[in-house]
ModelCIF file with pLDDT and N, C-alpha, C, O atoms, coordinates in Angstrom:
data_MODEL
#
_entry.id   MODEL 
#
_entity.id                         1 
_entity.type                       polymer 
_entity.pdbx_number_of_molecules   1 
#
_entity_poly.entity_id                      1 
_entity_poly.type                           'polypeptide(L)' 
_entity_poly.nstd_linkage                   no 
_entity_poly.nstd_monomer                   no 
_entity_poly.pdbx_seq_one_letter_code       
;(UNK)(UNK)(UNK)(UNK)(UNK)(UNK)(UNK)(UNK)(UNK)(UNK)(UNK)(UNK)(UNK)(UNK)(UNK)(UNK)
(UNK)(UNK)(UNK)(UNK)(UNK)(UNK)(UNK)(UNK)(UNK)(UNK)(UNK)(UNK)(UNK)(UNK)(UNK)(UNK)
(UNK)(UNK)(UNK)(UNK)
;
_entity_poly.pdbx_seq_one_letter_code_can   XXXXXXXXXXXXXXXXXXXXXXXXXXXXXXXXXXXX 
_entity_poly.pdbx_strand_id                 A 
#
loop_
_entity_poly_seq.entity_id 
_entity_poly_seq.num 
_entity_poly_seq.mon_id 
_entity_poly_seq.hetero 
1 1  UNK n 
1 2  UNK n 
1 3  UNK n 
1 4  UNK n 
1 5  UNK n 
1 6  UNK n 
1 7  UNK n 
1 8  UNK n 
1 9  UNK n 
1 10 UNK n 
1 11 UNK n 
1 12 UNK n 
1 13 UNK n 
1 14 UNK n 
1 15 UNK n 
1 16 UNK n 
1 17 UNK n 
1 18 UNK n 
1 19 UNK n 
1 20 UNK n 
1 21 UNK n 
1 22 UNK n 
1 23 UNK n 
1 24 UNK n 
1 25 UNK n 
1 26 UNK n 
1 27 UNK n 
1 28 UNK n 
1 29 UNK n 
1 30 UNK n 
1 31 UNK n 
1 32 UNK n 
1 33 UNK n 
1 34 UNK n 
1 35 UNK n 
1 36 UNK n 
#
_struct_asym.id          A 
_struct_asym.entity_id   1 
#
loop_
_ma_qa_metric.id 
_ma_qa_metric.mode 
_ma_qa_metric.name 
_ma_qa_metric.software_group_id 
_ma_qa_metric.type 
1 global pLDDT . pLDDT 
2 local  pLDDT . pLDDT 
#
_ma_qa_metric_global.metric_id      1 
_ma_qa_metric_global.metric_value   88.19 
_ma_qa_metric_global.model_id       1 
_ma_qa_metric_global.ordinal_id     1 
#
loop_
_ma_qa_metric_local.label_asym_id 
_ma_qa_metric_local.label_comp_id 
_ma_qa_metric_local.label_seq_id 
_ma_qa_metric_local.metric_id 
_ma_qa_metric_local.metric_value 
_ma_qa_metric_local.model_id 
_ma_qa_metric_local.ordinal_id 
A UNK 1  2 98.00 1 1  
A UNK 2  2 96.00 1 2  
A UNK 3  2 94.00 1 3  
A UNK 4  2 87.00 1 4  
A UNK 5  2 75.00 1 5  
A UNK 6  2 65.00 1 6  
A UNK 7  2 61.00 1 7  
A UNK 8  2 60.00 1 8  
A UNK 9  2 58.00 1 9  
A UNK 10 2 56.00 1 10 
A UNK 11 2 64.00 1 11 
A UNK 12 2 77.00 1 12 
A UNK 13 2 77.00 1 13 
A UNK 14 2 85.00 1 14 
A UNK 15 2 91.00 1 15 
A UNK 16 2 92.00 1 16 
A UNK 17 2 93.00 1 17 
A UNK 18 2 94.00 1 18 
A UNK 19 2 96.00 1 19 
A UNK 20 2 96.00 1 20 
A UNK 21 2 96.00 1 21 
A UNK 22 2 97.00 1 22 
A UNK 23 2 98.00 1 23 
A UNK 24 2 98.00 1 24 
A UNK 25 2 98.00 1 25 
A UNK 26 2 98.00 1 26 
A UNK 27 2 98.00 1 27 
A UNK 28 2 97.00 1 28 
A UNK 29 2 98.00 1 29 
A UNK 30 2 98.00 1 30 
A UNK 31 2 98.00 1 31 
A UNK 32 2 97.00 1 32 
A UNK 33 2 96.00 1 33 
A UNK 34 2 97.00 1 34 
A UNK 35 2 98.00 1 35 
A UNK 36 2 98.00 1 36 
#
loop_
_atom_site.group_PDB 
_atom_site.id 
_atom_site.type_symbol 
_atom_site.label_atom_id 
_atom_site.label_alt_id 
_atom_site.label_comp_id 
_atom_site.label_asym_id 
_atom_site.label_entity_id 
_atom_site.label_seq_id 
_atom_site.pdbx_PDB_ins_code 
_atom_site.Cartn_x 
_atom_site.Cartn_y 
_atom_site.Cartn_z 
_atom_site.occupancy 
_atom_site.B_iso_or_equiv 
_atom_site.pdbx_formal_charge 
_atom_site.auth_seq_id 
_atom_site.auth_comp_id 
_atom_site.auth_asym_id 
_atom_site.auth_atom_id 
_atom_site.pdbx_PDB_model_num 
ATOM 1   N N  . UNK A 1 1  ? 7.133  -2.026 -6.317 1.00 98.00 ? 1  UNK A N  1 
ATOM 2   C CA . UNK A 1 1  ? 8.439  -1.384 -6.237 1.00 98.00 ? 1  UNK A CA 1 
ATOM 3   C C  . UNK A 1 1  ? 9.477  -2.308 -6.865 1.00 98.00 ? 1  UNK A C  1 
ATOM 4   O O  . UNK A 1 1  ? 9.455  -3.538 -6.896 1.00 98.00 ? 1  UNK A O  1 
ATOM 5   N N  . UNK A 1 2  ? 10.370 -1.489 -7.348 1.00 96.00 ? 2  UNK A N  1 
ATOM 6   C CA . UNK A 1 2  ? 11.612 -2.385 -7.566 1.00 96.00 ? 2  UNK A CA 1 
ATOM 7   C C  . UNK A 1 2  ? 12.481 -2.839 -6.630 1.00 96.00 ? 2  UNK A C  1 
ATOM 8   O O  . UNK A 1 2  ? 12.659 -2.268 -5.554 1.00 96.00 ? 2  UNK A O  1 
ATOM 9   N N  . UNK A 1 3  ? 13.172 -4.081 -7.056 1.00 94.00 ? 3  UNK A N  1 
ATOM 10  C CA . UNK A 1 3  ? 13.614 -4.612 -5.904 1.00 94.00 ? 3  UNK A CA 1 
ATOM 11  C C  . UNK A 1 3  ? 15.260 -3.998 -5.659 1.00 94.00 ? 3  UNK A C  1 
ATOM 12  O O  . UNK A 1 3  ? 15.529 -2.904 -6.154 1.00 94.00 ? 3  UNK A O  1 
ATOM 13  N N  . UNK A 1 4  ? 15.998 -4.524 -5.117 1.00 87.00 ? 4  UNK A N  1 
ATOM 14  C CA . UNK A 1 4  ? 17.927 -3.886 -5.224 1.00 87.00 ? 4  UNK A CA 1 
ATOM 15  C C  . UNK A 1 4  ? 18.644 -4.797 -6.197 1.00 87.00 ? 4  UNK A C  1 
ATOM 16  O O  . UNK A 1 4  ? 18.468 -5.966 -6.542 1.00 87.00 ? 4  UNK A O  1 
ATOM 17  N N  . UNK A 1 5  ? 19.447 -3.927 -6.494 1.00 75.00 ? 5  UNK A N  1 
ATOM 18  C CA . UNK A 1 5  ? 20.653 -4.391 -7.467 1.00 75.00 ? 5  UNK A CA 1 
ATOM 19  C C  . UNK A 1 5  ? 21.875 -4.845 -6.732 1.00 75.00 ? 5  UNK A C  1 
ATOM 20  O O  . UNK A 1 5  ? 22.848 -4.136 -6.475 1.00 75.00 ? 5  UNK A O  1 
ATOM 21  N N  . UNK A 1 6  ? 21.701 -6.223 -6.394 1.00 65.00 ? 6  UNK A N  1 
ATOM 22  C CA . UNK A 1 6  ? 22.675 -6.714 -5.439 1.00 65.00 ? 6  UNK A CA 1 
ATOM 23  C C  . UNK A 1 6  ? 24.132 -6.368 -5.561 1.00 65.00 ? 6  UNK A C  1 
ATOM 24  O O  . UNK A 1 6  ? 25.075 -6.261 -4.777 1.00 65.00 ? 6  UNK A O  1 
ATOM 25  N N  . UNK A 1 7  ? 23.910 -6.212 -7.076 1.00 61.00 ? 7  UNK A N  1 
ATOM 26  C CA . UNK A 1 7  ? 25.508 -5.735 -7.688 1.00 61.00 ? 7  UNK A CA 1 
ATOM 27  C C  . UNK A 1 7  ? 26.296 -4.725 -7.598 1.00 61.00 ? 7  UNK A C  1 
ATOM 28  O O  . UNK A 1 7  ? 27.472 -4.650 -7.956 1.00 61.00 ? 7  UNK A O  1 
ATOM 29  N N  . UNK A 1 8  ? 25.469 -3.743 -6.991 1.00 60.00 ? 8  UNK A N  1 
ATOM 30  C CA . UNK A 1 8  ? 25.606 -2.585 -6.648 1.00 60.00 ? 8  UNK A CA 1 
ATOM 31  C C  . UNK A 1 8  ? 26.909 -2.384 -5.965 1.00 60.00 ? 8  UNK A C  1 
ATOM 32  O O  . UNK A 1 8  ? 27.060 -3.286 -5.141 1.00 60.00 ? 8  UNK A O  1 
ATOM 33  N N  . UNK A 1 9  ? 27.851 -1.607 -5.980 1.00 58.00 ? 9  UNK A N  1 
ATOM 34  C CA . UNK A 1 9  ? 28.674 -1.105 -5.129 1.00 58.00 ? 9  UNK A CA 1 
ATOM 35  C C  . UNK A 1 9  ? 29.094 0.232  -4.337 1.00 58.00 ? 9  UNK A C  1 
ATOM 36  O O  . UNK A 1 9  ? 29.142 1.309  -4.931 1.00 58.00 ? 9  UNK A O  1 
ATOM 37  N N  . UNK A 1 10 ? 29.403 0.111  -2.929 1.00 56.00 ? 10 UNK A N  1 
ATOM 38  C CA . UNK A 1 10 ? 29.733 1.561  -2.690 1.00 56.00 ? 10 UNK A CA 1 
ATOM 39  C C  . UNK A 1 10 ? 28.574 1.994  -1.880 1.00 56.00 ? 10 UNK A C  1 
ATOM 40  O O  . UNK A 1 10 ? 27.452 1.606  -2.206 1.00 56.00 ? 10 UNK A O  1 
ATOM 41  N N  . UNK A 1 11 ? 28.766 2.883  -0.695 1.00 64.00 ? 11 UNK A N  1 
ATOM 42  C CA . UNK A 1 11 ? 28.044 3.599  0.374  1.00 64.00 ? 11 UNK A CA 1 
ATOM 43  C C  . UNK A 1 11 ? 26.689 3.994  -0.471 1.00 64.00 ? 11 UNK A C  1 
ATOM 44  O O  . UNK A 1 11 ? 25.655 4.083  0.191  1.00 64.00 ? 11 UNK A O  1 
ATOM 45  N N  . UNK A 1 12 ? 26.628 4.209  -1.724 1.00 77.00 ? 12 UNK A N  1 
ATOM 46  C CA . UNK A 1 12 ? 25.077 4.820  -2.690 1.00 77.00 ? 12 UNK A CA 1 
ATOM 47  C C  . UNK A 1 12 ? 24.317 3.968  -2.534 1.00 77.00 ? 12 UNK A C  1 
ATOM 48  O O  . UNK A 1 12 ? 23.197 4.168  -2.063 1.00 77.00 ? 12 UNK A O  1 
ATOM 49  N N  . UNK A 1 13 ? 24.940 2.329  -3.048 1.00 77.00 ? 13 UNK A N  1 
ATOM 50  C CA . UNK A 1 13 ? 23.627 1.696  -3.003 1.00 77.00 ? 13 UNK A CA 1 
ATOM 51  C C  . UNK A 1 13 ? 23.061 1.099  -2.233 1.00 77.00 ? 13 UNK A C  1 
ATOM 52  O O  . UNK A 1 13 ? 22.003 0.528  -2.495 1.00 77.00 ? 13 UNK A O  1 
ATOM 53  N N  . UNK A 1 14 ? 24.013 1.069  -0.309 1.00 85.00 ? 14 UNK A N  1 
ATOM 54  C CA . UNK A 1 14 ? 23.398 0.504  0.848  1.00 85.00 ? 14 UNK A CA 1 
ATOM 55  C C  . UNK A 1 14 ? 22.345 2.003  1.051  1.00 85.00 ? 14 UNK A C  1 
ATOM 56  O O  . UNK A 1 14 ? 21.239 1.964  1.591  1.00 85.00 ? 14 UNK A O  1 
ATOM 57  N N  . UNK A 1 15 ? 22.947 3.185  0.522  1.00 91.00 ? 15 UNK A N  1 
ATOM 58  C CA . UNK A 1 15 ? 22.098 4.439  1.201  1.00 91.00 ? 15 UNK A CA 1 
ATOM 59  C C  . UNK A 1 15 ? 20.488 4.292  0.625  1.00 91.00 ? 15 UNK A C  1 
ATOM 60  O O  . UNK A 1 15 ? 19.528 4.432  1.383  1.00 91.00 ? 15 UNK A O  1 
ATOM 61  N N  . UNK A 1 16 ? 20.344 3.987  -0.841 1.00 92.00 ? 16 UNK A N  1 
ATOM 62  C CA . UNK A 1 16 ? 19.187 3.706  -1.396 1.00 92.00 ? 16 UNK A CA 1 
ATOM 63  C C  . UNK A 1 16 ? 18.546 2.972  -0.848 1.00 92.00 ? 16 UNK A C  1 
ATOM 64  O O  . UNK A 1 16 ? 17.384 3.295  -0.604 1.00 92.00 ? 16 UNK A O  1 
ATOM 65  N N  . UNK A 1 17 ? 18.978 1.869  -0.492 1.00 93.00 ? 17 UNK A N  1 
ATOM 66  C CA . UNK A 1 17 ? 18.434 0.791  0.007  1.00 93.00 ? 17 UNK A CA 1 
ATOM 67  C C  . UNK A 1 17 ? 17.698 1.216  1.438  1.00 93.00 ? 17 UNK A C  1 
ATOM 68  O O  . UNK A 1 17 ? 16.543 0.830  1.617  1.00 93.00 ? 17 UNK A O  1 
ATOM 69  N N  . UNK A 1 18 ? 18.301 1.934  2.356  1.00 94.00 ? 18 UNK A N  1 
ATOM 70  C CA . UNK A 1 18 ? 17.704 2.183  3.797  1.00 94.00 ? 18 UNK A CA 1 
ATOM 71  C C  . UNK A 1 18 ? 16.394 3.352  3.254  1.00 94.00 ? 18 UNK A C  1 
ATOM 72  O O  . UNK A 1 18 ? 15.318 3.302  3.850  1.00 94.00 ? 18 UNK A O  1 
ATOM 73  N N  . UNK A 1 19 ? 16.546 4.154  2.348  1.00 96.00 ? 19 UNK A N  1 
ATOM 74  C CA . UNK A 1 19 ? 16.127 4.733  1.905  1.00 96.00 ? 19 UNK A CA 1 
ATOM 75  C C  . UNK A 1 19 ? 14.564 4.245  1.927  1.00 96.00 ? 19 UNK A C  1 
ATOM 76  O O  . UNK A 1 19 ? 13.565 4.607  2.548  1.00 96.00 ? 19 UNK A O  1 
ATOM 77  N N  . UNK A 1 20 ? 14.898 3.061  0.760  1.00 96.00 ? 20 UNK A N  1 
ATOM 78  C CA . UNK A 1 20 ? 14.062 2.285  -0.522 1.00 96.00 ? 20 UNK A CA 1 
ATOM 79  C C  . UNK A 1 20 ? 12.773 1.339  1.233  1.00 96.00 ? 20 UNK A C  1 
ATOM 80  O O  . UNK A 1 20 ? 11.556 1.160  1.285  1.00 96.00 ? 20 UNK A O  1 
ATOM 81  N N  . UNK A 1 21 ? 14.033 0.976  2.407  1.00 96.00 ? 21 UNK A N  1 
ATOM 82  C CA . UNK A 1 21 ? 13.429 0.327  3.171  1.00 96.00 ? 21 UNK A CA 1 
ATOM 83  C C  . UNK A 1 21 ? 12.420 1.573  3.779  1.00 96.00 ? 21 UNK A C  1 
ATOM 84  O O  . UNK A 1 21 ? 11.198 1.432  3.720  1.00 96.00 ? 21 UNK A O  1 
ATOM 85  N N  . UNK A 1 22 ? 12.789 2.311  4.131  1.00 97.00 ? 22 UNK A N  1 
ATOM 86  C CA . UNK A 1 22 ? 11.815 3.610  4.535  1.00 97.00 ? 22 UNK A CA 1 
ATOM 87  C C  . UNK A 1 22 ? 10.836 3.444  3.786  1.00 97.00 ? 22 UNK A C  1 
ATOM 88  O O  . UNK A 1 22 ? 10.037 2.885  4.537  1.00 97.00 ? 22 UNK A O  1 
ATOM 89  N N  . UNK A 1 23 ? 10.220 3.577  2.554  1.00 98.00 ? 23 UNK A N  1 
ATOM 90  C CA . UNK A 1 23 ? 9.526  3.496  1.803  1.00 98.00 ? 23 UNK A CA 1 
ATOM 91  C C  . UNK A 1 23 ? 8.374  2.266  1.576  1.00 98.00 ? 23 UNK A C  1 
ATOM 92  O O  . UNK A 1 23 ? 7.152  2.261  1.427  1.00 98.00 ? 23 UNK A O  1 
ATOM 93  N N  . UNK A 1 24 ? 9.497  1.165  1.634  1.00 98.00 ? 24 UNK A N  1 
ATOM 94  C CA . UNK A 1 24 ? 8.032  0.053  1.920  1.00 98.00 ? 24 UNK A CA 1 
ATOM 95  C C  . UNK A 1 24 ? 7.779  -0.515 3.355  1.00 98.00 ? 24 UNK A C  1 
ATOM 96  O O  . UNK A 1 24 ? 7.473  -1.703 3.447  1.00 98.00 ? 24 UNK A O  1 
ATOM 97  N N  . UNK A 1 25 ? 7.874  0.172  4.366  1.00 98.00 ? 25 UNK A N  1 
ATOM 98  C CA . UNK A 1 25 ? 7.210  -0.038 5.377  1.00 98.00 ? 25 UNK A CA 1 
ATOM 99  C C  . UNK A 1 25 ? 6.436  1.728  5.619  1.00 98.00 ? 25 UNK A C  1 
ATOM 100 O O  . UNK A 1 25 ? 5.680  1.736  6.591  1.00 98.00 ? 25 UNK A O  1 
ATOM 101 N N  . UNK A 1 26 ? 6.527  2.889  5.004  1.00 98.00 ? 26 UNK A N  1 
ATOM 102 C CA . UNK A 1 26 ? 5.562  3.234  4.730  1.00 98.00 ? 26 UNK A CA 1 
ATOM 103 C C  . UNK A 1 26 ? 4.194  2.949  4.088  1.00 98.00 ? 26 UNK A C  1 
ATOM 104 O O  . UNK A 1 26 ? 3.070  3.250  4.490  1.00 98.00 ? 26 UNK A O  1 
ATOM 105 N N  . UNK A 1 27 ? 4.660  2.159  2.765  1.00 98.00 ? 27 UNK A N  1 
ATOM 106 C CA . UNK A 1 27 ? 3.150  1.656  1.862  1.00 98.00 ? 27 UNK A CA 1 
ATOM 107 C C  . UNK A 1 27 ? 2.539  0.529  2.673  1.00 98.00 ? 27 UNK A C  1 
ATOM 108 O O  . UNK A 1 27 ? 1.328  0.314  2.726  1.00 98.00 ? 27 UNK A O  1 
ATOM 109 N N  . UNK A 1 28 ? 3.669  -0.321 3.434  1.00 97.00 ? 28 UNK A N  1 
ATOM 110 C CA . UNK A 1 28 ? 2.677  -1.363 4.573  1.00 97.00 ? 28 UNK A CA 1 
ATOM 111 C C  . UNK A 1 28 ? 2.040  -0.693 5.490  1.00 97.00 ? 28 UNK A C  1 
ATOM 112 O O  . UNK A 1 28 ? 0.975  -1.114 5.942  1.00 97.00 ? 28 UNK A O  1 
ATOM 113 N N  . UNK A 1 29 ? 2.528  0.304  5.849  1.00 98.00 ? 29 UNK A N  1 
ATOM 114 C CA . UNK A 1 29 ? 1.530  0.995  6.413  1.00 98.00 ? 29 UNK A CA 1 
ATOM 115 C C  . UNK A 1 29 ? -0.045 1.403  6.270  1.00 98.00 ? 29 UNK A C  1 
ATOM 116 O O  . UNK A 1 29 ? -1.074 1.312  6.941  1.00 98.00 ? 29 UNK A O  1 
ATOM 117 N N  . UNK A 1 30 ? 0.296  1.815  5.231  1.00 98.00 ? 30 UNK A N  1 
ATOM 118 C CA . UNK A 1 30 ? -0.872 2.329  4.519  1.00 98.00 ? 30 UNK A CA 1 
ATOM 119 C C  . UNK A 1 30 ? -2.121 1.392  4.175  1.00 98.00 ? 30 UNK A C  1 
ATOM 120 O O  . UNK A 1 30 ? -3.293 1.292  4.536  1.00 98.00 ? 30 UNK A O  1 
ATOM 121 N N  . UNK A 1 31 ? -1.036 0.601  3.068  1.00 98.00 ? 31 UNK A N  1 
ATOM 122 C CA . UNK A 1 31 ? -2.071 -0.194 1.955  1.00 98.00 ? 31 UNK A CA 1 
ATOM 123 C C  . UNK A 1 31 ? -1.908 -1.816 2.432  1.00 98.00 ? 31 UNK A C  1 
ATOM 124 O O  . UNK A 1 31 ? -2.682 -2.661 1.982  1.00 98.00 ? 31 UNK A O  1 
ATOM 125 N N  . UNK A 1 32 ? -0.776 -2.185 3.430  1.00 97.00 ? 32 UNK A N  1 
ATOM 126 C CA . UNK A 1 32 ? -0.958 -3.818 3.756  1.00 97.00 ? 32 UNK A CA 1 
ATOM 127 C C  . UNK A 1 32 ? -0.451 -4.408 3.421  1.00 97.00 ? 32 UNK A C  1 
ATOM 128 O O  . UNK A 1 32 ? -0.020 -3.822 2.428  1.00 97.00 ? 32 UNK A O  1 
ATOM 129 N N  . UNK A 1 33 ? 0.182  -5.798 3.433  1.00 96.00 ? 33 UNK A N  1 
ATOM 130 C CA . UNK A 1 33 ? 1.089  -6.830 2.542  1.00 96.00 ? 33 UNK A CA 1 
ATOM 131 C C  . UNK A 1 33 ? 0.426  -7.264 1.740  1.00 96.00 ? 33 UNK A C  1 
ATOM 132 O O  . UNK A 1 33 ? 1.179  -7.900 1.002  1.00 96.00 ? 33 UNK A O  1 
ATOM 133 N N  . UNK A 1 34 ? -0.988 -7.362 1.240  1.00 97.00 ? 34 UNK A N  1 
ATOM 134 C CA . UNK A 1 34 ? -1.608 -8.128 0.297  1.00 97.00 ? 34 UNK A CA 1 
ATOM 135 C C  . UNK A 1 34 ? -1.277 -7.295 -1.005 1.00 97.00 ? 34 UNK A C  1 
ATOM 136 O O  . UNK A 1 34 ? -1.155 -7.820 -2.112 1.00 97.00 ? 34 UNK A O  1 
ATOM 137 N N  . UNK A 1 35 ? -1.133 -5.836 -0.740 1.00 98.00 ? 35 UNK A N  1 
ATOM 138 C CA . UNK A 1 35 ? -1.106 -4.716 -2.034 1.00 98.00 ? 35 UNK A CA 1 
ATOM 139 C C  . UNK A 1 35 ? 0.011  -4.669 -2.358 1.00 98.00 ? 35 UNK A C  1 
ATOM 140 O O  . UNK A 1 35 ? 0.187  -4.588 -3.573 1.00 98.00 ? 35 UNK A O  1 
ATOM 141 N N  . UNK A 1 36 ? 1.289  -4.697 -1.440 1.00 98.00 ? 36 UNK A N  1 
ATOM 142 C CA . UNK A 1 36 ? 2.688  -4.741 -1.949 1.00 98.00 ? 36 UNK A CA 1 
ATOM 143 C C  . UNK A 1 36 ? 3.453  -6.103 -2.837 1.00 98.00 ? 36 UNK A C  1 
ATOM 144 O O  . UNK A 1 36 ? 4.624  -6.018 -3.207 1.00 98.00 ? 36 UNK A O  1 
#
């Protein structure tokens, strides 16, 4: 996955981010920290 654009500004790119966090503790789920 890609990582965040710290540079980011504005309610969009903390929303992606909780988002983006949803997402890789789904694939740890799945596939493990060795695959991510």
């Amino acid at each position: 996955m890609e990582g965040f654009s710290y540079g980011s500004k504005g309610n969009s790119g903390l929303d992606i981010a909780g988002y983006a966090y949803c997402l890789r503790k789904a694939l740890f789920e799945k596939y493990g920290s060795t695959k991510l």
